[in-house]
Every structure is written in C-alpha cells, then in structure tokens.
C-alpha atoms as a PDB file:
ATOM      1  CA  UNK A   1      -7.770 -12.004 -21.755  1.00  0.00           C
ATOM      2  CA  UNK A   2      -6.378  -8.676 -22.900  1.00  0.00           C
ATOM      3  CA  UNK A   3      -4.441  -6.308 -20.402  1.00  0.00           C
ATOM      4  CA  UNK A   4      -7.484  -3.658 -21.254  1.00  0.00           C
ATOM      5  CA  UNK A   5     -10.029  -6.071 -20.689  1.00  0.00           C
ATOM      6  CA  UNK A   6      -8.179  -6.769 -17.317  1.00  0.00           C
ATOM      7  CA  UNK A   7      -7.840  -3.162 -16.175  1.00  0.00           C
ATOM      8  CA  UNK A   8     -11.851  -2.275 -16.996  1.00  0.00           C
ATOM      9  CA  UNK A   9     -13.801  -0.509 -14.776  1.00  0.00           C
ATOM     10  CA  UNK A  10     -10.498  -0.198 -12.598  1.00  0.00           C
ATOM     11  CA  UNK A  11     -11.515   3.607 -11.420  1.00  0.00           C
ATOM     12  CA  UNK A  12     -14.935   2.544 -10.370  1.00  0.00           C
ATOM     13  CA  UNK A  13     -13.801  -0.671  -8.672  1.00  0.00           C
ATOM     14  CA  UNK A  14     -10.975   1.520  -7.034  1.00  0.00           C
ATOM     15  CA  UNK A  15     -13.945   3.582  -5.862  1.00  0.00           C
ATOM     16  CA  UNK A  16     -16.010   1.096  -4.161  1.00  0.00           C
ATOM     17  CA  UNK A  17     -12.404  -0.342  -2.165  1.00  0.00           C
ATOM     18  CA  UNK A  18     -11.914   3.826  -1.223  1.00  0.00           C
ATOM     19  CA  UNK A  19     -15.707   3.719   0.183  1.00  0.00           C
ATOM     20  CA  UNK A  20     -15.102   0.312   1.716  1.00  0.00           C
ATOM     21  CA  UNK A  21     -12.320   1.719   3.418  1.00  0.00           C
ATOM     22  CA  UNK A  22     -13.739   4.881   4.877  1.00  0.00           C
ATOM     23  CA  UNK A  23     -17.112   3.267   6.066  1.00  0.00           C
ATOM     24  CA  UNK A  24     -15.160   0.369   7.911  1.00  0.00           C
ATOM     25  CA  UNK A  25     -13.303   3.311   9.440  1.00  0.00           C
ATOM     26  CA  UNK A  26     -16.323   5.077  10.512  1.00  0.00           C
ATOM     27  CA  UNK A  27     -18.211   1.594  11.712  1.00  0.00           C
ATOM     28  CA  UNK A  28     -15.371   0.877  13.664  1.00  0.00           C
ATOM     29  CA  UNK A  29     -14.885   4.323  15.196  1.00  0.00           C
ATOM     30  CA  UNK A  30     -18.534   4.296  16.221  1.00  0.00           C
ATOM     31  CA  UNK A  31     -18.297   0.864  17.669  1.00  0.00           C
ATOM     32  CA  UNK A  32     -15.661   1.967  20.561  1.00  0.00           C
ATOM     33  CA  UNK A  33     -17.818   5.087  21.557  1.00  0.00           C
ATOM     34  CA  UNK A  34     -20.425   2.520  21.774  1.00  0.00           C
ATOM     35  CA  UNK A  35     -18.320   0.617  23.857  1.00  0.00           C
ATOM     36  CA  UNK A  36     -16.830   3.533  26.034  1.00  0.00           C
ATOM     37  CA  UNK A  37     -13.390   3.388  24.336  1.00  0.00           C
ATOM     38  CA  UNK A  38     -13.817   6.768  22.145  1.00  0.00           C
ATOM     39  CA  UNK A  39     -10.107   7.331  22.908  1.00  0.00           C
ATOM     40  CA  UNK A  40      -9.092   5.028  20.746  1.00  0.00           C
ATOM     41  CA  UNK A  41     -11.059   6.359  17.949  1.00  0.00           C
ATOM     42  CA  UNK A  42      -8.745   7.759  15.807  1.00  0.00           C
ATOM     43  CA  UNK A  43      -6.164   4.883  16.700  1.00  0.00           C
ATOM     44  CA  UNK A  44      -8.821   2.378  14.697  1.00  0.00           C
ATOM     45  CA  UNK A  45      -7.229   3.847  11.434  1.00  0.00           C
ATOM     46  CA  UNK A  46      -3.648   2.710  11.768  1.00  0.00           C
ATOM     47  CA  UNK A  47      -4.543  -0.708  13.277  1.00  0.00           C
ATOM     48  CA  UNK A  48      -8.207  -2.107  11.605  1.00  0.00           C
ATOM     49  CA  UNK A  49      -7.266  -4.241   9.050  1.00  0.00           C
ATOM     50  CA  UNK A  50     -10.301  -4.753   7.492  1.00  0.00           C
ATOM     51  CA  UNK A  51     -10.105  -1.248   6.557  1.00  0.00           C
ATOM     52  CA  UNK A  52      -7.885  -2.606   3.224  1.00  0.00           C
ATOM     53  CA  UNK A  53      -9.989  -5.149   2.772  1.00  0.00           C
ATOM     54  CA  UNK A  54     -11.291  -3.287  -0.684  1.00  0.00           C
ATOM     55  CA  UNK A  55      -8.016  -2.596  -1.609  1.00  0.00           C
ATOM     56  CA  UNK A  56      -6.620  -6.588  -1.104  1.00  0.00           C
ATOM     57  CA  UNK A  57     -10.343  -7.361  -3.196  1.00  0.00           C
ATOM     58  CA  UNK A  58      -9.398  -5.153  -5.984  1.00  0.00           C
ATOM     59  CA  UNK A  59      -5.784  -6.934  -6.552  1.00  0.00           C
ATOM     60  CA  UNK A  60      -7.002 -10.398  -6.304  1.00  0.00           C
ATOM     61  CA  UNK A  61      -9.058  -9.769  -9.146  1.00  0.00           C
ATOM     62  CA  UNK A  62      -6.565  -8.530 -11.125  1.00  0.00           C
ATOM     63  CA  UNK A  63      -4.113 -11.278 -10.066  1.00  0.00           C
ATOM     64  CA  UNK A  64      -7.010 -13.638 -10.903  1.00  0.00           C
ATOM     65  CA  UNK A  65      -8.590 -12.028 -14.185  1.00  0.00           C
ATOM     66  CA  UNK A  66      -4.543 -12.517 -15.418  1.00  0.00           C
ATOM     67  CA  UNK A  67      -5.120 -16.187 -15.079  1.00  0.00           C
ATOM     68  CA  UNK A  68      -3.657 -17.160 -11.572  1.00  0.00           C
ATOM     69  CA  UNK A  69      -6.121 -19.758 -10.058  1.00  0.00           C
ATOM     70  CA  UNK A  70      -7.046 -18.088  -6.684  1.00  0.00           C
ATOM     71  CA  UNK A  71      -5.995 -21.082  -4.733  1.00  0.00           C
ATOM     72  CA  UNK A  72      -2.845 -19.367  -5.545  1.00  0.00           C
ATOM     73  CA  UNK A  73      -3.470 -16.062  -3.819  1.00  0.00           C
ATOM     74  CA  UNK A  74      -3.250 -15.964   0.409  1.00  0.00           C
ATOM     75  CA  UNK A  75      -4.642 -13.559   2.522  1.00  0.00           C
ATOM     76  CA  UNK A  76      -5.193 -12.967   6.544  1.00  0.00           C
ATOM     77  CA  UNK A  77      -3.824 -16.292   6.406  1.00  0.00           C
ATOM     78  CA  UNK A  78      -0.269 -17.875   5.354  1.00  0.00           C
ATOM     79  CA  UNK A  79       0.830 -14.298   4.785  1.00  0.00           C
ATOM     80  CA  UNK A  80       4.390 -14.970   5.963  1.00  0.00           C
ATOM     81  CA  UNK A  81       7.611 -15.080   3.941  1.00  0.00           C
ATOM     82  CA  UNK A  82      11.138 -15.935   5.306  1.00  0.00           C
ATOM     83  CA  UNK A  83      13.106 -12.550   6.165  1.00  0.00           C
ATOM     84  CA  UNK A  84      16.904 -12.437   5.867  1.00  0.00           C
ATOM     85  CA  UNK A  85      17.055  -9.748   9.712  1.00  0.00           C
ATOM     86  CA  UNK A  86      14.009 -11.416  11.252  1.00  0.00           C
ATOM     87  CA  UNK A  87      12.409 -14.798  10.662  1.00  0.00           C
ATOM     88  CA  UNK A  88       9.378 -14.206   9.033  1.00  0.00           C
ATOM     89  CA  UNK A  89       7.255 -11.080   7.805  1.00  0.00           C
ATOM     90  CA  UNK A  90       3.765 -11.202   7.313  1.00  0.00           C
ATOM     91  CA  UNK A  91       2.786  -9.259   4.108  1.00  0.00           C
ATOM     92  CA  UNK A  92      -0.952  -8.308   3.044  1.00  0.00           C
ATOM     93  CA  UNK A  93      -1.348 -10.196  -0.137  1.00  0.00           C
ATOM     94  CA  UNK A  94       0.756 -13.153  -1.492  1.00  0.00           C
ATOM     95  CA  UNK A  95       0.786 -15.237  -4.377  1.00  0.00           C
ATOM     96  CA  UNK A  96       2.988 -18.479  -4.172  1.00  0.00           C
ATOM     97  CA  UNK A  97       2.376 -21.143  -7.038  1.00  0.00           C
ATOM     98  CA  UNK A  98       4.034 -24.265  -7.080  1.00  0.00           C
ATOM     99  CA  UNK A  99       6.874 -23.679  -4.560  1.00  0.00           C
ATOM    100  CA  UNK A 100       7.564 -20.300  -6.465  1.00  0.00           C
ATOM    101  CA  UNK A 101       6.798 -16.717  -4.900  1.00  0.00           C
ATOM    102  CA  UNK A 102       5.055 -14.495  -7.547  1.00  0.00           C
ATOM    103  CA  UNK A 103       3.730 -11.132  -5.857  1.00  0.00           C
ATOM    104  CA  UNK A 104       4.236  -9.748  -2.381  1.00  0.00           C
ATOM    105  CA  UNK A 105       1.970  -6.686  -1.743  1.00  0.00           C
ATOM    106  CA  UNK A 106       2.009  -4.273   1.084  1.00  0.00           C
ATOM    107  CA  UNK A 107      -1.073  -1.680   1.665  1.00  0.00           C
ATOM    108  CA  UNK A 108      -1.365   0.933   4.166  1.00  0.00           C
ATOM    109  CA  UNK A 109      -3.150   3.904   5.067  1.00  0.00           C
ATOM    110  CA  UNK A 110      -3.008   6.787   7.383  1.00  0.00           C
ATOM    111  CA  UNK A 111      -5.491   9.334   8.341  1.00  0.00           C
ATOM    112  CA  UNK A 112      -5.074  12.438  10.469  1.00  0.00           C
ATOM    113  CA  UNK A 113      -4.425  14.656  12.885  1.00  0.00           C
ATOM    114  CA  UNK A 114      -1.399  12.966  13.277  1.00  0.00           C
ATOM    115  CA  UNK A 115       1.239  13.029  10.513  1.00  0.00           C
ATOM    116  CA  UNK A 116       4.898  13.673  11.517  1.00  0.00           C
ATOM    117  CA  UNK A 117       5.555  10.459  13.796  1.00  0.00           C
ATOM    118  CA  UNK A 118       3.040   8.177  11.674  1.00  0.00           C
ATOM    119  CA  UNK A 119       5.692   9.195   8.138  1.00  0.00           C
ATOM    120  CA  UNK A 120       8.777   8.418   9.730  1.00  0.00           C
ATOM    121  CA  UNK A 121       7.235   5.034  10.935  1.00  0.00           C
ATOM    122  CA  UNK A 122       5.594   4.026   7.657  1.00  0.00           C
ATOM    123  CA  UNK A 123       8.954   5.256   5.718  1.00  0.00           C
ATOM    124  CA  UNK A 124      11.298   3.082   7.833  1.00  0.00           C
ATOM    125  CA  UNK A 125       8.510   0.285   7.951  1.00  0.00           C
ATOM    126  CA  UNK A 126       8.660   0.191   3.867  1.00  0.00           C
ATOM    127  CA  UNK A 127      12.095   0.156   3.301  1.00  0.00           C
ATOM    128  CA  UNK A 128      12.434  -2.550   6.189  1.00  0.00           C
ATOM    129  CA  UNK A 129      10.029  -4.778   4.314  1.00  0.00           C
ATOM    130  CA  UNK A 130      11.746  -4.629   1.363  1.00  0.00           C
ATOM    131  CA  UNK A 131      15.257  -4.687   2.228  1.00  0.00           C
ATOM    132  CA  UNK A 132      14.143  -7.811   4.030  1.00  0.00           C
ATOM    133  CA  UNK A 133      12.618  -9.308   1.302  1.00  0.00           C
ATOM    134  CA  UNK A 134      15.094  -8.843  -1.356  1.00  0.00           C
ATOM    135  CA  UNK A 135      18.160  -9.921   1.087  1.00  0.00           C
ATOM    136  CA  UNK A 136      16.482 -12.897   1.922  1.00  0.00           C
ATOM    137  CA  UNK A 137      15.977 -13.351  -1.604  1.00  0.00           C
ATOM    138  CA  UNK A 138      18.876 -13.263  -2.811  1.00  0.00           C
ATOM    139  CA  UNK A 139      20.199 -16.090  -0.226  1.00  0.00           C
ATOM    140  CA  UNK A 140      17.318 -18.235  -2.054  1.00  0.00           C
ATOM    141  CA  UNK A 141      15.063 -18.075   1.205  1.00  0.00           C
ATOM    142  CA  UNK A 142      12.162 -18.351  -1.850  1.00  0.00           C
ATOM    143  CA  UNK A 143      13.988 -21.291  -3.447  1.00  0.00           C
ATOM    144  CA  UNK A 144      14.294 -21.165  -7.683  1.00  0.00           C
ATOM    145  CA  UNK A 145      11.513 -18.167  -7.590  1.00  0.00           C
ATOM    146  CA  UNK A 146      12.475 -15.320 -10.033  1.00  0.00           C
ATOM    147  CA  UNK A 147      12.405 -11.721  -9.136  1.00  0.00           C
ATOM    148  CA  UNK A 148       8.667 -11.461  -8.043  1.00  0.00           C
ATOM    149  CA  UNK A 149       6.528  -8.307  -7.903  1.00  0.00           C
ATOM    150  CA  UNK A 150       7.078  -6.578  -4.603  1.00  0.00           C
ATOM    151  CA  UNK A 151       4.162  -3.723  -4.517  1.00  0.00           C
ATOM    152  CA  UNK A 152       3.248  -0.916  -2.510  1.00  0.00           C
ATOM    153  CA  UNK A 153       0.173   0.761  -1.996  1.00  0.00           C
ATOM    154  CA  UNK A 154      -0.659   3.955   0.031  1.00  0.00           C
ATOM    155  CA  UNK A 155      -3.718   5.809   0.689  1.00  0.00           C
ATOM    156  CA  UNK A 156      -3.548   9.338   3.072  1.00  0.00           C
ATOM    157  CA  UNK A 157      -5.894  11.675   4.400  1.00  0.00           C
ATOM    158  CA  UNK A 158      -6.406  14.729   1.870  1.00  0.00           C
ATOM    159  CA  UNK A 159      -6.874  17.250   4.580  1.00  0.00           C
ATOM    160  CA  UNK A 160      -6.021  20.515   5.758  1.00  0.00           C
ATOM    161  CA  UNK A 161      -3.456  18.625   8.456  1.00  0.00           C
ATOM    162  CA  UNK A 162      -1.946  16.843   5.528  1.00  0.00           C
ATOM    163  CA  UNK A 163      -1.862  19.632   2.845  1.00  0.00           C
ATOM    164  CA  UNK A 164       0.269  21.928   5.395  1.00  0.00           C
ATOM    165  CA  UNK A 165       3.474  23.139   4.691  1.00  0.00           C
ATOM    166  CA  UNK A 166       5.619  21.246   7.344  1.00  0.00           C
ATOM    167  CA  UNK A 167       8.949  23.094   8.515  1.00  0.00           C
ATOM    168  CA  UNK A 168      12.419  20.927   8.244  1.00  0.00           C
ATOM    169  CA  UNK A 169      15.156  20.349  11.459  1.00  0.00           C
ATOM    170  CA  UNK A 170      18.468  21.866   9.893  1.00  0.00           C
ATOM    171  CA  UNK A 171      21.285  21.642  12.926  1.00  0.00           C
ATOM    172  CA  UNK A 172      24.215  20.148  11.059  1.00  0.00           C
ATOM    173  CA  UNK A 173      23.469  19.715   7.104  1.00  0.00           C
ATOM    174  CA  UNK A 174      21.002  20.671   4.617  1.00  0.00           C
ATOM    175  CA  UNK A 175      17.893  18.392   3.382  1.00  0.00           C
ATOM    176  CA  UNK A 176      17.163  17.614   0.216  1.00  0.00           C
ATOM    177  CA  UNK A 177      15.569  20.231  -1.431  1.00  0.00           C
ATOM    178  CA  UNK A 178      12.180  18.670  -2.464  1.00  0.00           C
ATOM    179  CA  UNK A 179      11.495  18.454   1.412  1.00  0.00           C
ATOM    180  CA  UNK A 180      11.685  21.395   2.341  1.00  0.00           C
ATOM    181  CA  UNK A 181       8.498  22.784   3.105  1.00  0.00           C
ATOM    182  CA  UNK A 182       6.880  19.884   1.622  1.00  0.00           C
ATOM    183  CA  UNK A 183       3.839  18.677   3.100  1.00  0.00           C
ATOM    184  CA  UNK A 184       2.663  15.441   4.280  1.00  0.00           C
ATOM    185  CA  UNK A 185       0.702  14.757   1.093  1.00  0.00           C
ATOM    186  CA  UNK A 186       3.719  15.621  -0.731  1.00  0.00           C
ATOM    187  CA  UNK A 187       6.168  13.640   1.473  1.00  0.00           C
ATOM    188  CA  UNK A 188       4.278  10.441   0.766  1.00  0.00           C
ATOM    189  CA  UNK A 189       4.226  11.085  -2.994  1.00  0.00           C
ATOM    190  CA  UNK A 190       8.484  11.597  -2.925  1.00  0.00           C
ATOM    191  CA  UNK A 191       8.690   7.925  -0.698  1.00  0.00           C
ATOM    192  CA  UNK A 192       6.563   6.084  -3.562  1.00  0.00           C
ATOM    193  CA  UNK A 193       8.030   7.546  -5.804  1.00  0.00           C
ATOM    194  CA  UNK A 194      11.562   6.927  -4.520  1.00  0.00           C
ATOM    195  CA  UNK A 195      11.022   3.069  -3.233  1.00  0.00           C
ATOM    196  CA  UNK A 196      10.053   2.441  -6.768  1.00  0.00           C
ATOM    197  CA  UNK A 197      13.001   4.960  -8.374  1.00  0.00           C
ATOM    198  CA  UNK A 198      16.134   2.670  -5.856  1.00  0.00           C
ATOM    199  CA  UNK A 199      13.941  -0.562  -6.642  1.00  0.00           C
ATOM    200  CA  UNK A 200      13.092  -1.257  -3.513  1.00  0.00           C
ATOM    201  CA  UNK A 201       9.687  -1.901  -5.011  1.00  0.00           C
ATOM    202  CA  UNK A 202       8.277  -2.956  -8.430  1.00  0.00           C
ATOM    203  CA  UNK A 203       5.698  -0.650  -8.460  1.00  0.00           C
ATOM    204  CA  UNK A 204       4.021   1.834  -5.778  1.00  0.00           C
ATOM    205  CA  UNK A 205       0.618   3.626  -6.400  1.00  0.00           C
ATOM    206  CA  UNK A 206      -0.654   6.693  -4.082  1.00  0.00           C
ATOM    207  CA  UNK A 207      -3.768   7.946  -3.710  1.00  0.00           C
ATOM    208  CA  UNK A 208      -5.640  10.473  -0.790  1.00  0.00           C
ATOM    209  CA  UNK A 209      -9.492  10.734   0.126  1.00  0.00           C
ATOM    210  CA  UNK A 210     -11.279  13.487   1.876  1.00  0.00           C
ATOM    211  CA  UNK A 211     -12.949  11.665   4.436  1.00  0.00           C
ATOM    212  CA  UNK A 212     -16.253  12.699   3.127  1.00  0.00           C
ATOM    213  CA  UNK A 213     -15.948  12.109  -0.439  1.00  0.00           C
ATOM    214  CA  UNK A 214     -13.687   9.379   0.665  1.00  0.00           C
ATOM    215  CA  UNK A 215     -17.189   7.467   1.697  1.00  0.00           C
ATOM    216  CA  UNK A 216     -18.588   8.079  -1.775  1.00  0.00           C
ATOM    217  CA  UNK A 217     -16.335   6.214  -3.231  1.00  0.00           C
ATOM    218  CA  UNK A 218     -14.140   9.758  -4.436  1.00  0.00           C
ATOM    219  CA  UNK A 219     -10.190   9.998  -4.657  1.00  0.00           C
ATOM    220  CA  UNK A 220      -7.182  11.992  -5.938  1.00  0.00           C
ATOM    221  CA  UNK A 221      -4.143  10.526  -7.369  1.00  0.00           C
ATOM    222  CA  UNK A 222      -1.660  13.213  -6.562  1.00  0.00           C
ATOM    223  CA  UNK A 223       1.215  11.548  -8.794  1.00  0.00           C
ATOM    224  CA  UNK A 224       0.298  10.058 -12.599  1.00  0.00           C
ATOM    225  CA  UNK A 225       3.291   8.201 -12.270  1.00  0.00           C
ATOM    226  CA  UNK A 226       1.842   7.041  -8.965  1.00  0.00           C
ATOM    227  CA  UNK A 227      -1.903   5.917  -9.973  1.00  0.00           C
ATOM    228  CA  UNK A 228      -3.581   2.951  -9.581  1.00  0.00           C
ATOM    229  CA  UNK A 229      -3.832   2.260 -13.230  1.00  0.00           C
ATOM    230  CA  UNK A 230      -0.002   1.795 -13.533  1.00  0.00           C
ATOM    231  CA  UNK A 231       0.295   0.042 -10.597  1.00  0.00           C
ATOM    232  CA  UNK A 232      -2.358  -2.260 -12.171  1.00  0.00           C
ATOM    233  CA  UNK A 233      -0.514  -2.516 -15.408  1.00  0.00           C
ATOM    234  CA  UNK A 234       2.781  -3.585 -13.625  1.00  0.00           C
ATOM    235  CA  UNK A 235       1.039  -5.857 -11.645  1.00  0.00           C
ATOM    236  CA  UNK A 236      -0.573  -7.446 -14.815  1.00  0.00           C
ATOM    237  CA  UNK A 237       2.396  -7.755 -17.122  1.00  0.00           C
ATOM    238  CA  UNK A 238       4.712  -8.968 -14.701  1.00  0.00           C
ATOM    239  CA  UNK A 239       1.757 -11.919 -14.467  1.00  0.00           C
ATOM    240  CA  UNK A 240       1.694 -12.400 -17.848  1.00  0.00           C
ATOM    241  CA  UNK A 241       5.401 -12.398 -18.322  1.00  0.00           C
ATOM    242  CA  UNK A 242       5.649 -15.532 -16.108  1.00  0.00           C
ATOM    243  CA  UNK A 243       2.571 -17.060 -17.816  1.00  0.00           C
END
C-alpha cells in the first residue's frame, strides 16, 4: 500500500480521536459531580487515560495499514521497556516484533486553568523518557533492535489561559529569547519542536482544541512542521524502511 493511500482521510480520522478525547473528558468530569467528587473535575484531564484512547486508535492504524500484523502492537498492556535510571517505563503505544523494538510512542494532553506547573512537569517528563530510552538503548537493553521510532504527541487547551503572554523569572541570567513573553501555546510548540531538533525524538506533532469545537471533532495545528500529517509520514516511512 502506498504512503498516500496510508495517510487518507488522516484529518478526519484525527478529528473523530480530538472529539473522542474531549467527550471522554466531559463524561468523566460529569461522572465525579455525580459522585460528589466535583473537586477533582478538572484533575480528570491530566490523569484519564482513556482520554487518548482516539489518539493510540489513530496510530495503530497507521502502524497496521504499513503492514505490521497488530499482534505486533501493545497497548494498556505490556507497555513497559527496560530504562537505563529506572527499571522499566511504561510507554502508551509499543510495537515489538520478533525480539526487536520498532516504535515507542508517548501522548499527552493538558487542559486548563492550570499551565505553569503542568509545562515544567510535562517538559522534564519528555526529556526523562527519552533520555531513558536512548541510554538504555545504547547498552543493548532492546537487544539487536535498530534505532526505533521514539514519537511524541501533544494536544493543549486553545484558550484564553493558554494564549496569554506569560512573564519570565530573570534573577541571575537572561532566557532565551523565544521565551520571553511566550505563551503556553507557544511554549509547547518550542519543546516539540526542540525534542525533535536535539533528537531526543523521531518525530513530535502538536495540536490544541477549544474545548467546544474540540467536541466536534475541530483542531489547530499551531506548527506545520509540527502536524499530524508529518508525524504520520515519519511514522510510516520509518515502517517501511524496516519492511
């Protein structure tokens, strides 16, 4: 099958994993008031899972329509790779054929009010993972496995919280100068962009939601460089380079 037929329809299956996300979201938020736990609400967007359940749907397919047998591909379960700092990690898509470790995807998400704690953690969480990953590699914790595809995926909040123009700490030394006065929105585009640029990653793909349009299936890809449909590509040919 050809790489276009492959990546068909990707925007409108993207859609349906955005919607997926945001009505999970909303089930689950609705499902603690129900239960007299409103409080933790807004907390059911950082830890529901299922939430990225679209997103984990969308790249099996493509891992499958490329020709891997999904016997191939693990998810929820048998997640966990050797680390090189800590003995395992648990990562939210793998593909391990034959003794031999092939992808290795992380998604996340994060929705507001809350930004400024929720970056740091999600920065120093993604370079963790992958500095993990590819010093464990290279002490041949995945046996005779060559360089697999280590992906990223994030999708933030597009909303006024988000969009602000956040002020920088100064005391002792300057910033670099794309932070300053970046917003959130921005922030997360410049650590994609950046995990991909020192290699920490193969490829990362960013994309935000409104949380209204979010349910219709409706997002923005702040970054070209950063869209779904390259991630996709990446994902495909590095596949089909290992046949």
């Amino acid at each position: 099958m050809k790489q276009d037929d492959i990546l068909r329809d990707l925007r409108e299956r993207s859609g349906r994993a955005v919607a997926h996300y945001w009505k999970t979201r909303a089930g689950q938020r609705d499902k603690q008031k129900l239960t007299g736990k409103a409080d933790q609400g807004l907390r059911s967007a950082v830890t529901g899972g299922a939430q990225m359940d679209g997103f984990i749907d969308l790249f099996t397919e493509l891992i499958t329509d490329s020709g891997i047998p999904e016997l191939y591909v693990f998810r929820k379960k048998a997640v966990e790779l050797p680390g090189f700092f800590r003995p395992t990690k648990e990562w939210d898509l793998l593909v391990v054929r034959e003794d031999t470790l092939l992808v290795a995807i992380e998604a996340k998400s994060q929705v507001g009010p809350s930004f400024g704690n929720n970056f740091n953690n999600r920065t120093e969480e993604a370079l963790g993972s992958a500095l993990d990953l590819w010093t464990a590699y290279r002490e041949r914790a995945y046996l005779t496995s060559p360089q697999p595809f280590v992906g990223y995926f994030f999708m933030l909040e597009d909303c006024e919280a988000s969009n602000r123009s956040v002020r920088v700490q100064e005391p002792h030394f300057k910033v670099f100068p794309e932070f300053v006065g970046a917003s959130y929105l921005r922030r997360y585009e410049l650590l994609c962009r950046k995990l991909v640029l020192e290699r920490h990653y193969t490829a990362a793909a960013f994309i935000s939601a409104t949380a209204d349009g979010g349910i219709q299936g409706r997002f923005s890809t702040p970054a070209e460089d950063l869209s779904l449909e390259r991630f996709a590509r990446v994902l495909v040919a590095h596949l089909r380079a290992l046949g």
